[in-house]
C-alpha atoms as a PDB file:
ATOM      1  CA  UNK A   1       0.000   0.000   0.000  1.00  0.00           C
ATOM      2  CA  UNK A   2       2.934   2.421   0.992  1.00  0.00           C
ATOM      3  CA  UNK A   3       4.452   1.699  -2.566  1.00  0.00           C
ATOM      4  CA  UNK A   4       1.019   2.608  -4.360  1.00  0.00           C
ATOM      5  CA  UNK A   5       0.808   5.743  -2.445  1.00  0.00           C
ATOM      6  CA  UNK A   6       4.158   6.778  -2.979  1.00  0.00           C
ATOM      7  CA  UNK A   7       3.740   6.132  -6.931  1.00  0.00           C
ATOM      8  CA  UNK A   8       0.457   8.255  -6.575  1.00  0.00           C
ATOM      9  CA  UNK A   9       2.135  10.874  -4.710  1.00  0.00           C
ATOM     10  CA  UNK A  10       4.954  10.755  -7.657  1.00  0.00           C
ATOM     11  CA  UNK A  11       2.623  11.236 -10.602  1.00  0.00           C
ATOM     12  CA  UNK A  12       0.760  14.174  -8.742  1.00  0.00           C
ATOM     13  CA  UNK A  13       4.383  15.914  -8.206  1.00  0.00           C
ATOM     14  CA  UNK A  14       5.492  15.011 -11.954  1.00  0.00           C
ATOM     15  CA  UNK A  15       2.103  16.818 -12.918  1.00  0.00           C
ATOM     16  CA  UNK A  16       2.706  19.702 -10.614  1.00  0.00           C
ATOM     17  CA  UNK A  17       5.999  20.162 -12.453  1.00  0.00           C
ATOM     18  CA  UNK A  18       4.551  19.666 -15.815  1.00  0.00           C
ATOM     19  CA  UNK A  19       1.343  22.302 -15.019  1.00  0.00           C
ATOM     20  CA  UNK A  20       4.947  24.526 -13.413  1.00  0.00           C
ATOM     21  CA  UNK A  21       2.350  24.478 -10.308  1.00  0.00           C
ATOM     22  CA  UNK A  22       5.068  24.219  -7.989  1.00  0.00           C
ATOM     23  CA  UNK A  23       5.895  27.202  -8.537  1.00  0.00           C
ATOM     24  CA  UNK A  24       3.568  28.858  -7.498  1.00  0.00           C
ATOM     25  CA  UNK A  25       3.697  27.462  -4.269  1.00  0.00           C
ATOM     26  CA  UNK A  26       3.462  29.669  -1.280  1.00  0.00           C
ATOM     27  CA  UNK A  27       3.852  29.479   2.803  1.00  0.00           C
ATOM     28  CA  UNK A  28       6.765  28.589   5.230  1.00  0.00           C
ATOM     29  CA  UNK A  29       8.064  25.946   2.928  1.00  0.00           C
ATOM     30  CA  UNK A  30       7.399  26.931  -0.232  1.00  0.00           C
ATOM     31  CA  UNK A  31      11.128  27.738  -1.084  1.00  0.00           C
ATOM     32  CA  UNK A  32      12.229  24.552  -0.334  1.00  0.00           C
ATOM     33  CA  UNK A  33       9.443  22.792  -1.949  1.00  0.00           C
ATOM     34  CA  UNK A  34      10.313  24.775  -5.449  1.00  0.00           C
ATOM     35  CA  UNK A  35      13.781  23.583  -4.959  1.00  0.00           C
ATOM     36  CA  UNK A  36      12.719  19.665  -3.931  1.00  0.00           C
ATOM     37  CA  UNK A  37      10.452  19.389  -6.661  1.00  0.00           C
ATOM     38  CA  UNK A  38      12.412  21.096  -9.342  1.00  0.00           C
ATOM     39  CA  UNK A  39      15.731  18.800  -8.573  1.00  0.00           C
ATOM     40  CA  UNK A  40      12.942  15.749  -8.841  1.00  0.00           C
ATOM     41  CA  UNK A  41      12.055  17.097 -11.933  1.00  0.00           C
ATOM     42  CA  UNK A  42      15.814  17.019 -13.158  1.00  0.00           C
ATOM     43  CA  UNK A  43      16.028  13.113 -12.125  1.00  0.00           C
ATOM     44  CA  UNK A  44      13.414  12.230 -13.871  1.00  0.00           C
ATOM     45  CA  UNK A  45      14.741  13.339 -16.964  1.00  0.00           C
ATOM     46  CA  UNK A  46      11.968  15.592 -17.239  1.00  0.00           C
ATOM     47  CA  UNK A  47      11.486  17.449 -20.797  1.00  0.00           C
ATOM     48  CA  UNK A  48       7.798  18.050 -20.594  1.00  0.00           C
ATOM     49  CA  UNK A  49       6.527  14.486 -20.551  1.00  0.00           C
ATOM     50  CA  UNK A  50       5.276  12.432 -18.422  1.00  0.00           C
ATOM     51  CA  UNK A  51       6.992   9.206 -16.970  1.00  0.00           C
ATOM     52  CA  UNK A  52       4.000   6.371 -18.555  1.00  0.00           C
ATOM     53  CA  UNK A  53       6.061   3.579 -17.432  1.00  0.00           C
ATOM     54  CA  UNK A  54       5.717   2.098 -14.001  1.00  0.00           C
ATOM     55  CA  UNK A  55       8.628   0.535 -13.119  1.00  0.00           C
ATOM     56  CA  UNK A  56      10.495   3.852 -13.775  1.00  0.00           C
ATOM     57  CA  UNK A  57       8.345   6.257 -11.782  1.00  0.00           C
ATOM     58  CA  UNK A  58       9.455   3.274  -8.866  1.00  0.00           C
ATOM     59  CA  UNK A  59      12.930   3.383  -9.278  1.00  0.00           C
ATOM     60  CA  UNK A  60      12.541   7.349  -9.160  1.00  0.00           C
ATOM     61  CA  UNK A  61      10.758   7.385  -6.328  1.00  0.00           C
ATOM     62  CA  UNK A  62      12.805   5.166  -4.478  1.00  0.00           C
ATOM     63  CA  UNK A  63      16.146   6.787  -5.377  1.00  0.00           C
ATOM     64  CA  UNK A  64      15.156  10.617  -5.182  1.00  0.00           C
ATOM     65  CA  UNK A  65      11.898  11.161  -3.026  1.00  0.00           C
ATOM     66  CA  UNK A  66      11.307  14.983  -2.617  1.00  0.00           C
ATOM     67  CA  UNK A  67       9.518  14.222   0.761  1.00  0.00           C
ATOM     68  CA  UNK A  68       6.709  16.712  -0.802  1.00  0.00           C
ATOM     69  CA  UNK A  69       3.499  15.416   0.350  1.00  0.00           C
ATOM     70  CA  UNK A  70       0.106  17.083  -0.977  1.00  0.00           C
ATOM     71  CA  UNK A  71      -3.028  17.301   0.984  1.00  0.00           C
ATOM     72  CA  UNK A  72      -6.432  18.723   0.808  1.00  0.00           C
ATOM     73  CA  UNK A  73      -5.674  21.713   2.989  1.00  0.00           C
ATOM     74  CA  UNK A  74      -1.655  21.761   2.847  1.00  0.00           C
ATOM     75  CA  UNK A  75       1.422  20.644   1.179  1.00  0.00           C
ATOM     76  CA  UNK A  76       4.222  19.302   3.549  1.00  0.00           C
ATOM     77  CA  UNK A  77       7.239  19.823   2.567  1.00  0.00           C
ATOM     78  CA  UNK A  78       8.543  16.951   5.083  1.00  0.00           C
ATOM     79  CA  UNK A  79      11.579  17.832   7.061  1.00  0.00           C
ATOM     80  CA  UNK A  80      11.828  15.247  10.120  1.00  0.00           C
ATOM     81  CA  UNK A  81      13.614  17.998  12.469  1.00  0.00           C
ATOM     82  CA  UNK A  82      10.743  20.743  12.087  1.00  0.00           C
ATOM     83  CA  UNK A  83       8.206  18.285  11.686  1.00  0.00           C
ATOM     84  CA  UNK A  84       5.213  19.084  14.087  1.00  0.00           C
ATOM     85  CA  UNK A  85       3.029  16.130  13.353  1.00  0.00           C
ATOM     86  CA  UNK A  86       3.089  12.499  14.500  1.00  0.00           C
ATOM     87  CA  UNK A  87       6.105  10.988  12.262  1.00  0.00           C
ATOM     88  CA  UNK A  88       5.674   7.503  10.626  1.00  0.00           C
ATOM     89  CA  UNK A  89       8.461   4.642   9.589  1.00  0.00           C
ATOM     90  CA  UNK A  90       7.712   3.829   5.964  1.00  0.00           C
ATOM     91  CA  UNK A  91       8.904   0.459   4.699  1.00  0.00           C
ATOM     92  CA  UNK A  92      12.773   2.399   3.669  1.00  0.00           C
ATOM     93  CA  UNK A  93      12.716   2.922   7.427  1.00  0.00           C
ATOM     94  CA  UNK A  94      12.400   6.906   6.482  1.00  0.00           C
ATOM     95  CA  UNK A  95      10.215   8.901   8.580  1.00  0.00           C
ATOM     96  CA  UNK A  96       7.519  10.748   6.418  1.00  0.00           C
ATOM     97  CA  UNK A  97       4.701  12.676   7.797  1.00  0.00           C
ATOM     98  CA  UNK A  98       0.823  11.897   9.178  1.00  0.00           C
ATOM     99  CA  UNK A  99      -1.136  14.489   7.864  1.00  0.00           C
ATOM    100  CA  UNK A 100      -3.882  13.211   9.694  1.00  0.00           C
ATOM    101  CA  UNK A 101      -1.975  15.044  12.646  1.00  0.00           C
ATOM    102  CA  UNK A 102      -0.849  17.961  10.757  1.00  0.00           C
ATOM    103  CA  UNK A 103      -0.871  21.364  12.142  1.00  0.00           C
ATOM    104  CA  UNK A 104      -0.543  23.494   9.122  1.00  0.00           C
ATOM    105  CA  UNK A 105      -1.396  26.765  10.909  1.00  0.00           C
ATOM    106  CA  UNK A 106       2.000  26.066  12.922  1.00  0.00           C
ATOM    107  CA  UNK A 107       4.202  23.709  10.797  1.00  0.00           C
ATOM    108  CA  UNK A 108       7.327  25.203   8.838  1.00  0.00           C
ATOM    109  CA  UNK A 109       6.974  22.314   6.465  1.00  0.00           C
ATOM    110  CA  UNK A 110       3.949  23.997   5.103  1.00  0.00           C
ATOM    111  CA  UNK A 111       3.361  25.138   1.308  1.00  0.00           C
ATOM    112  CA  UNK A 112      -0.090  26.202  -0.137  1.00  0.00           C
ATOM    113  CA  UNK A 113      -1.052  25.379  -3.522  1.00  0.00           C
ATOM    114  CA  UNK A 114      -4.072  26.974  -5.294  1.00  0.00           C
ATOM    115  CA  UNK A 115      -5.981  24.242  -4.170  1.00  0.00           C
ATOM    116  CA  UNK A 116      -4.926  24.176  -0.714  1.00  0.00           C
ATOM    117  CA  UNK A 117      -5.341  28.134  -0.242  1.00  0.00           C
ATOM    118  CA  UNK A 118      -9.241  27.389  -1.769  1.00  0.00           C
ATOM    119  CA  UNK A 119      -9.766  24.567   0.688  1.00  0.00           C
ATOM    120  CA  UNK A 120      -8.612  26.634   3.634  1.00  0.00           C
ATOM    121  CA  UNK A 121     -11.027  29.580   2.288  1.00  0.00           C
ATOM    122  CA  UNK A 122     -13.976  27.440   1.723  1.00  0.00           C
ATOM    123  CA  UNK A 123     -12.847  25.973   5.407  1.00  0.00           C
ATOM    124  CA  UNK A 124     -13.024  29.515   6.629  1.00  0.00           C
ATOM    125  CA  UNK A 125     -16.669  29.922   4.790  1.00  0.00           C
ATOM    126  CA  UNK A 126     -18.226  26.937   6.732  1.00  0.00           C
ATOM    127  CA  UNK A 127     -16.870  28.469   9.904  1.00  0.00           C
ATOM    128  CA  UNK A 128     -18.819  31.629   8.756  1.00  0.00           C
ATOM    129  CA  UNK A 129     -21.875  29.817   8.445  1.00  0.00           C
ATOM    130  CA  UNK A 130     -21.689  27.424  11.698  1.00  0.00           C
ATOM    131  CA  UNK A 131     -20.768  30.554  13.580  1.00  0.00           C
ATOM    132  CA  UNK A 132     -24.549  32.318  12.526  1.00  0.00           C
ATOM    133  CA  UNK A 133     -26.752  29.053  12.387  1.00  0.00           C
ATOM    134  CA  UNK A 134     -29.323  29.073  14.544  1.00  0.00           C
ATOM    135  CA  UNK A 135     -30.165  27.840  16.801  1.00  0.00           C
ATOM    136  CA  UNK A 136     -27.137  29.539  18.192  1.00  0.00           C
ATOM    137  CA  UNK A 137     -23.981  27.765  19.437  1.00  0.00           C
ATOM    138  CA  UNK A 138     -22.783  27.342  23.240  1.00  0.00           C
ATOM    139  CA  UNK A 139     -20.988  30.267  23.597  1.00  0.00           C
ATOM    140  CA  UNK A 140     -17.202  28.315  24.080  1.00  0.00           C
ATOM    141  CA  UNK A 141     -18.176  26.211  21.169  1.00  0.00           C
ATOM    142  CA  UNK A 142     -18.495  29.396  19.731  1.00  0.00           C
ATOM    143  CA  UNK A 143     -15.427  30.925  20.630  1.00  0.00           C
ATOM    144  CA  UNK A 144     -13.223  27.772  19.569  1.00  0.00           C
ATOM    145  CA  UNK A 145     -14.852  27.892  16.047  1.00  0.00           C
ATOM    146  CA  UNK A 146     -14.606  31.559  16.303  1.00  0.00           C
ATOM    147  CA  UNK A 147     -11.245  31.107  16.660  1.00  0.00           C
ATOM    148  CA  UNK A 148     -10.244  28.266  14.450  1.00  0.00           C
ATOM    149  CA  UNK A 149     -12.023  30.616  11.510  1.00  0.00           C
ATOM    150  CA  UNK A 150      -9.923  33.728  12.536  1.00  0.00           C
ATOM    151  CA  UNK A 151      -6.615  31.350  12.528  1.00  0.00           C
ATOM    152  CA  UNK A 152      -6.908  30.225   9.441  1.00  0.00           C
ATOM    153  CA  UNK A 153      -7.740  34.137   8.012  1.00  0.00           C
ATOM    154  CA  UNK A 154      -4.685  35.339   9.472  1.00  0.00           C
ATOM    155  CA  UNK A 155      -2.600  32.522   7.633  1.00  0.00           C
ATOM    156  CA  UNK A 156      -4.271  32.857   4.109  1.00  0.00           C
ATOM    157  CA  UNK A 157      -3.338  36.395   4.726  1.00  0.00           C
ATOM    158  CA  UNK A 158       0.689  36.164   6.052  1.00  0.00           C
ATOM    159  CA  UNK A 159       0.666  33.975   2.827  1.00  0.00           C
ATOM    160  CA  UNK A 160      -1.159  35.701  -0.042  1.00  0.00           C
ATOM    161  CA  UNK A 161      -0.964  33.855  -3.238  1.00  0.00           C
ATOM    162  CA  UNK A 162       1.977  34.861  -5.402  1.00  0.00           C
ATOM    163  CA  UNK A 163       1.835  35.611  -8.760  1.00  0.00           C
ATOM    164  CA  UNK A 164       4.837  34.165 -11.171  1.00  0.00           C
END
């Protein structure tokens, strides 16, 4: 299972590089993600094409893993020693990351893509819309959503979206 995921997470990063997504990456990480992703780029040979063939996207993945790991609502840009999340032994005895854990409002090893930042927006918009329902919430219930919605704001906004 570990394998498939890791071949999954390779074709979404060789398509990020094709679409030149990656760079448009923004957040604490987002350097260092550019610079991961554009060396994997380099091993693969990239030109502009694709890797089709199976075996190949393995042997890439195994020999030069950018530790980039895409999510709905962040990109980590896995670095064990900042890591804030719950770390995990894959079967190369690497640690990677549990986004399940993640705490991308805190993490260094966060990047945004345009997806991402629209996640975390239409995150903030359900906040919006809990916080008026009616009837109205417990007031700490409302505070901690109240909260939560505010946090994320002030994040979108100390990482605006970048334009290349």
């Amino acid at each position: 299972m570990e394998s498939e995921q890791a071949l999954a997470r390779g074709e979404h990063l060789l398509a990020m590089i094709e679409a030149h997504e990656h760079k448009d990456l923004v957040g604490p990480a987002a350097e260092e993600a550019r610079r991961r992703l554009e060396l994997f780029g380099e091993q693969a040979g990239f030109q502009g094409k694709v890797i089709v063939d199976q075996r190949r996207l393995e042997r890439l993945m195994k020999r030069g893993d950018p530790a980039v790991y895409p999510d709905k609502y962040v990109t980590c840009v896995h670095t064990d020693a900042t890591a804030l999340c719950r770390q995990r032994r894959d079967t190369r005895a690497q640690l990677r990351p549990d986004l399940g854990s993640c705490q991308p409002l805190a993490c260094p090893n966060v990047a945004l893509t345009a997806d991402n930042r629209t996640a975390l927006r239409a995150e903030t918009t359900r906040l919006d819309a809990e916080l008026v329902a009616r009837p109205a919430l417990p007031p700490l219930m409302a505070r901690l959503l109240q909260g939560r919605r505010d946090e994320i704001a002030m994040f979108l906004a100390r990482h605006p979206q970048e334009h290349s």
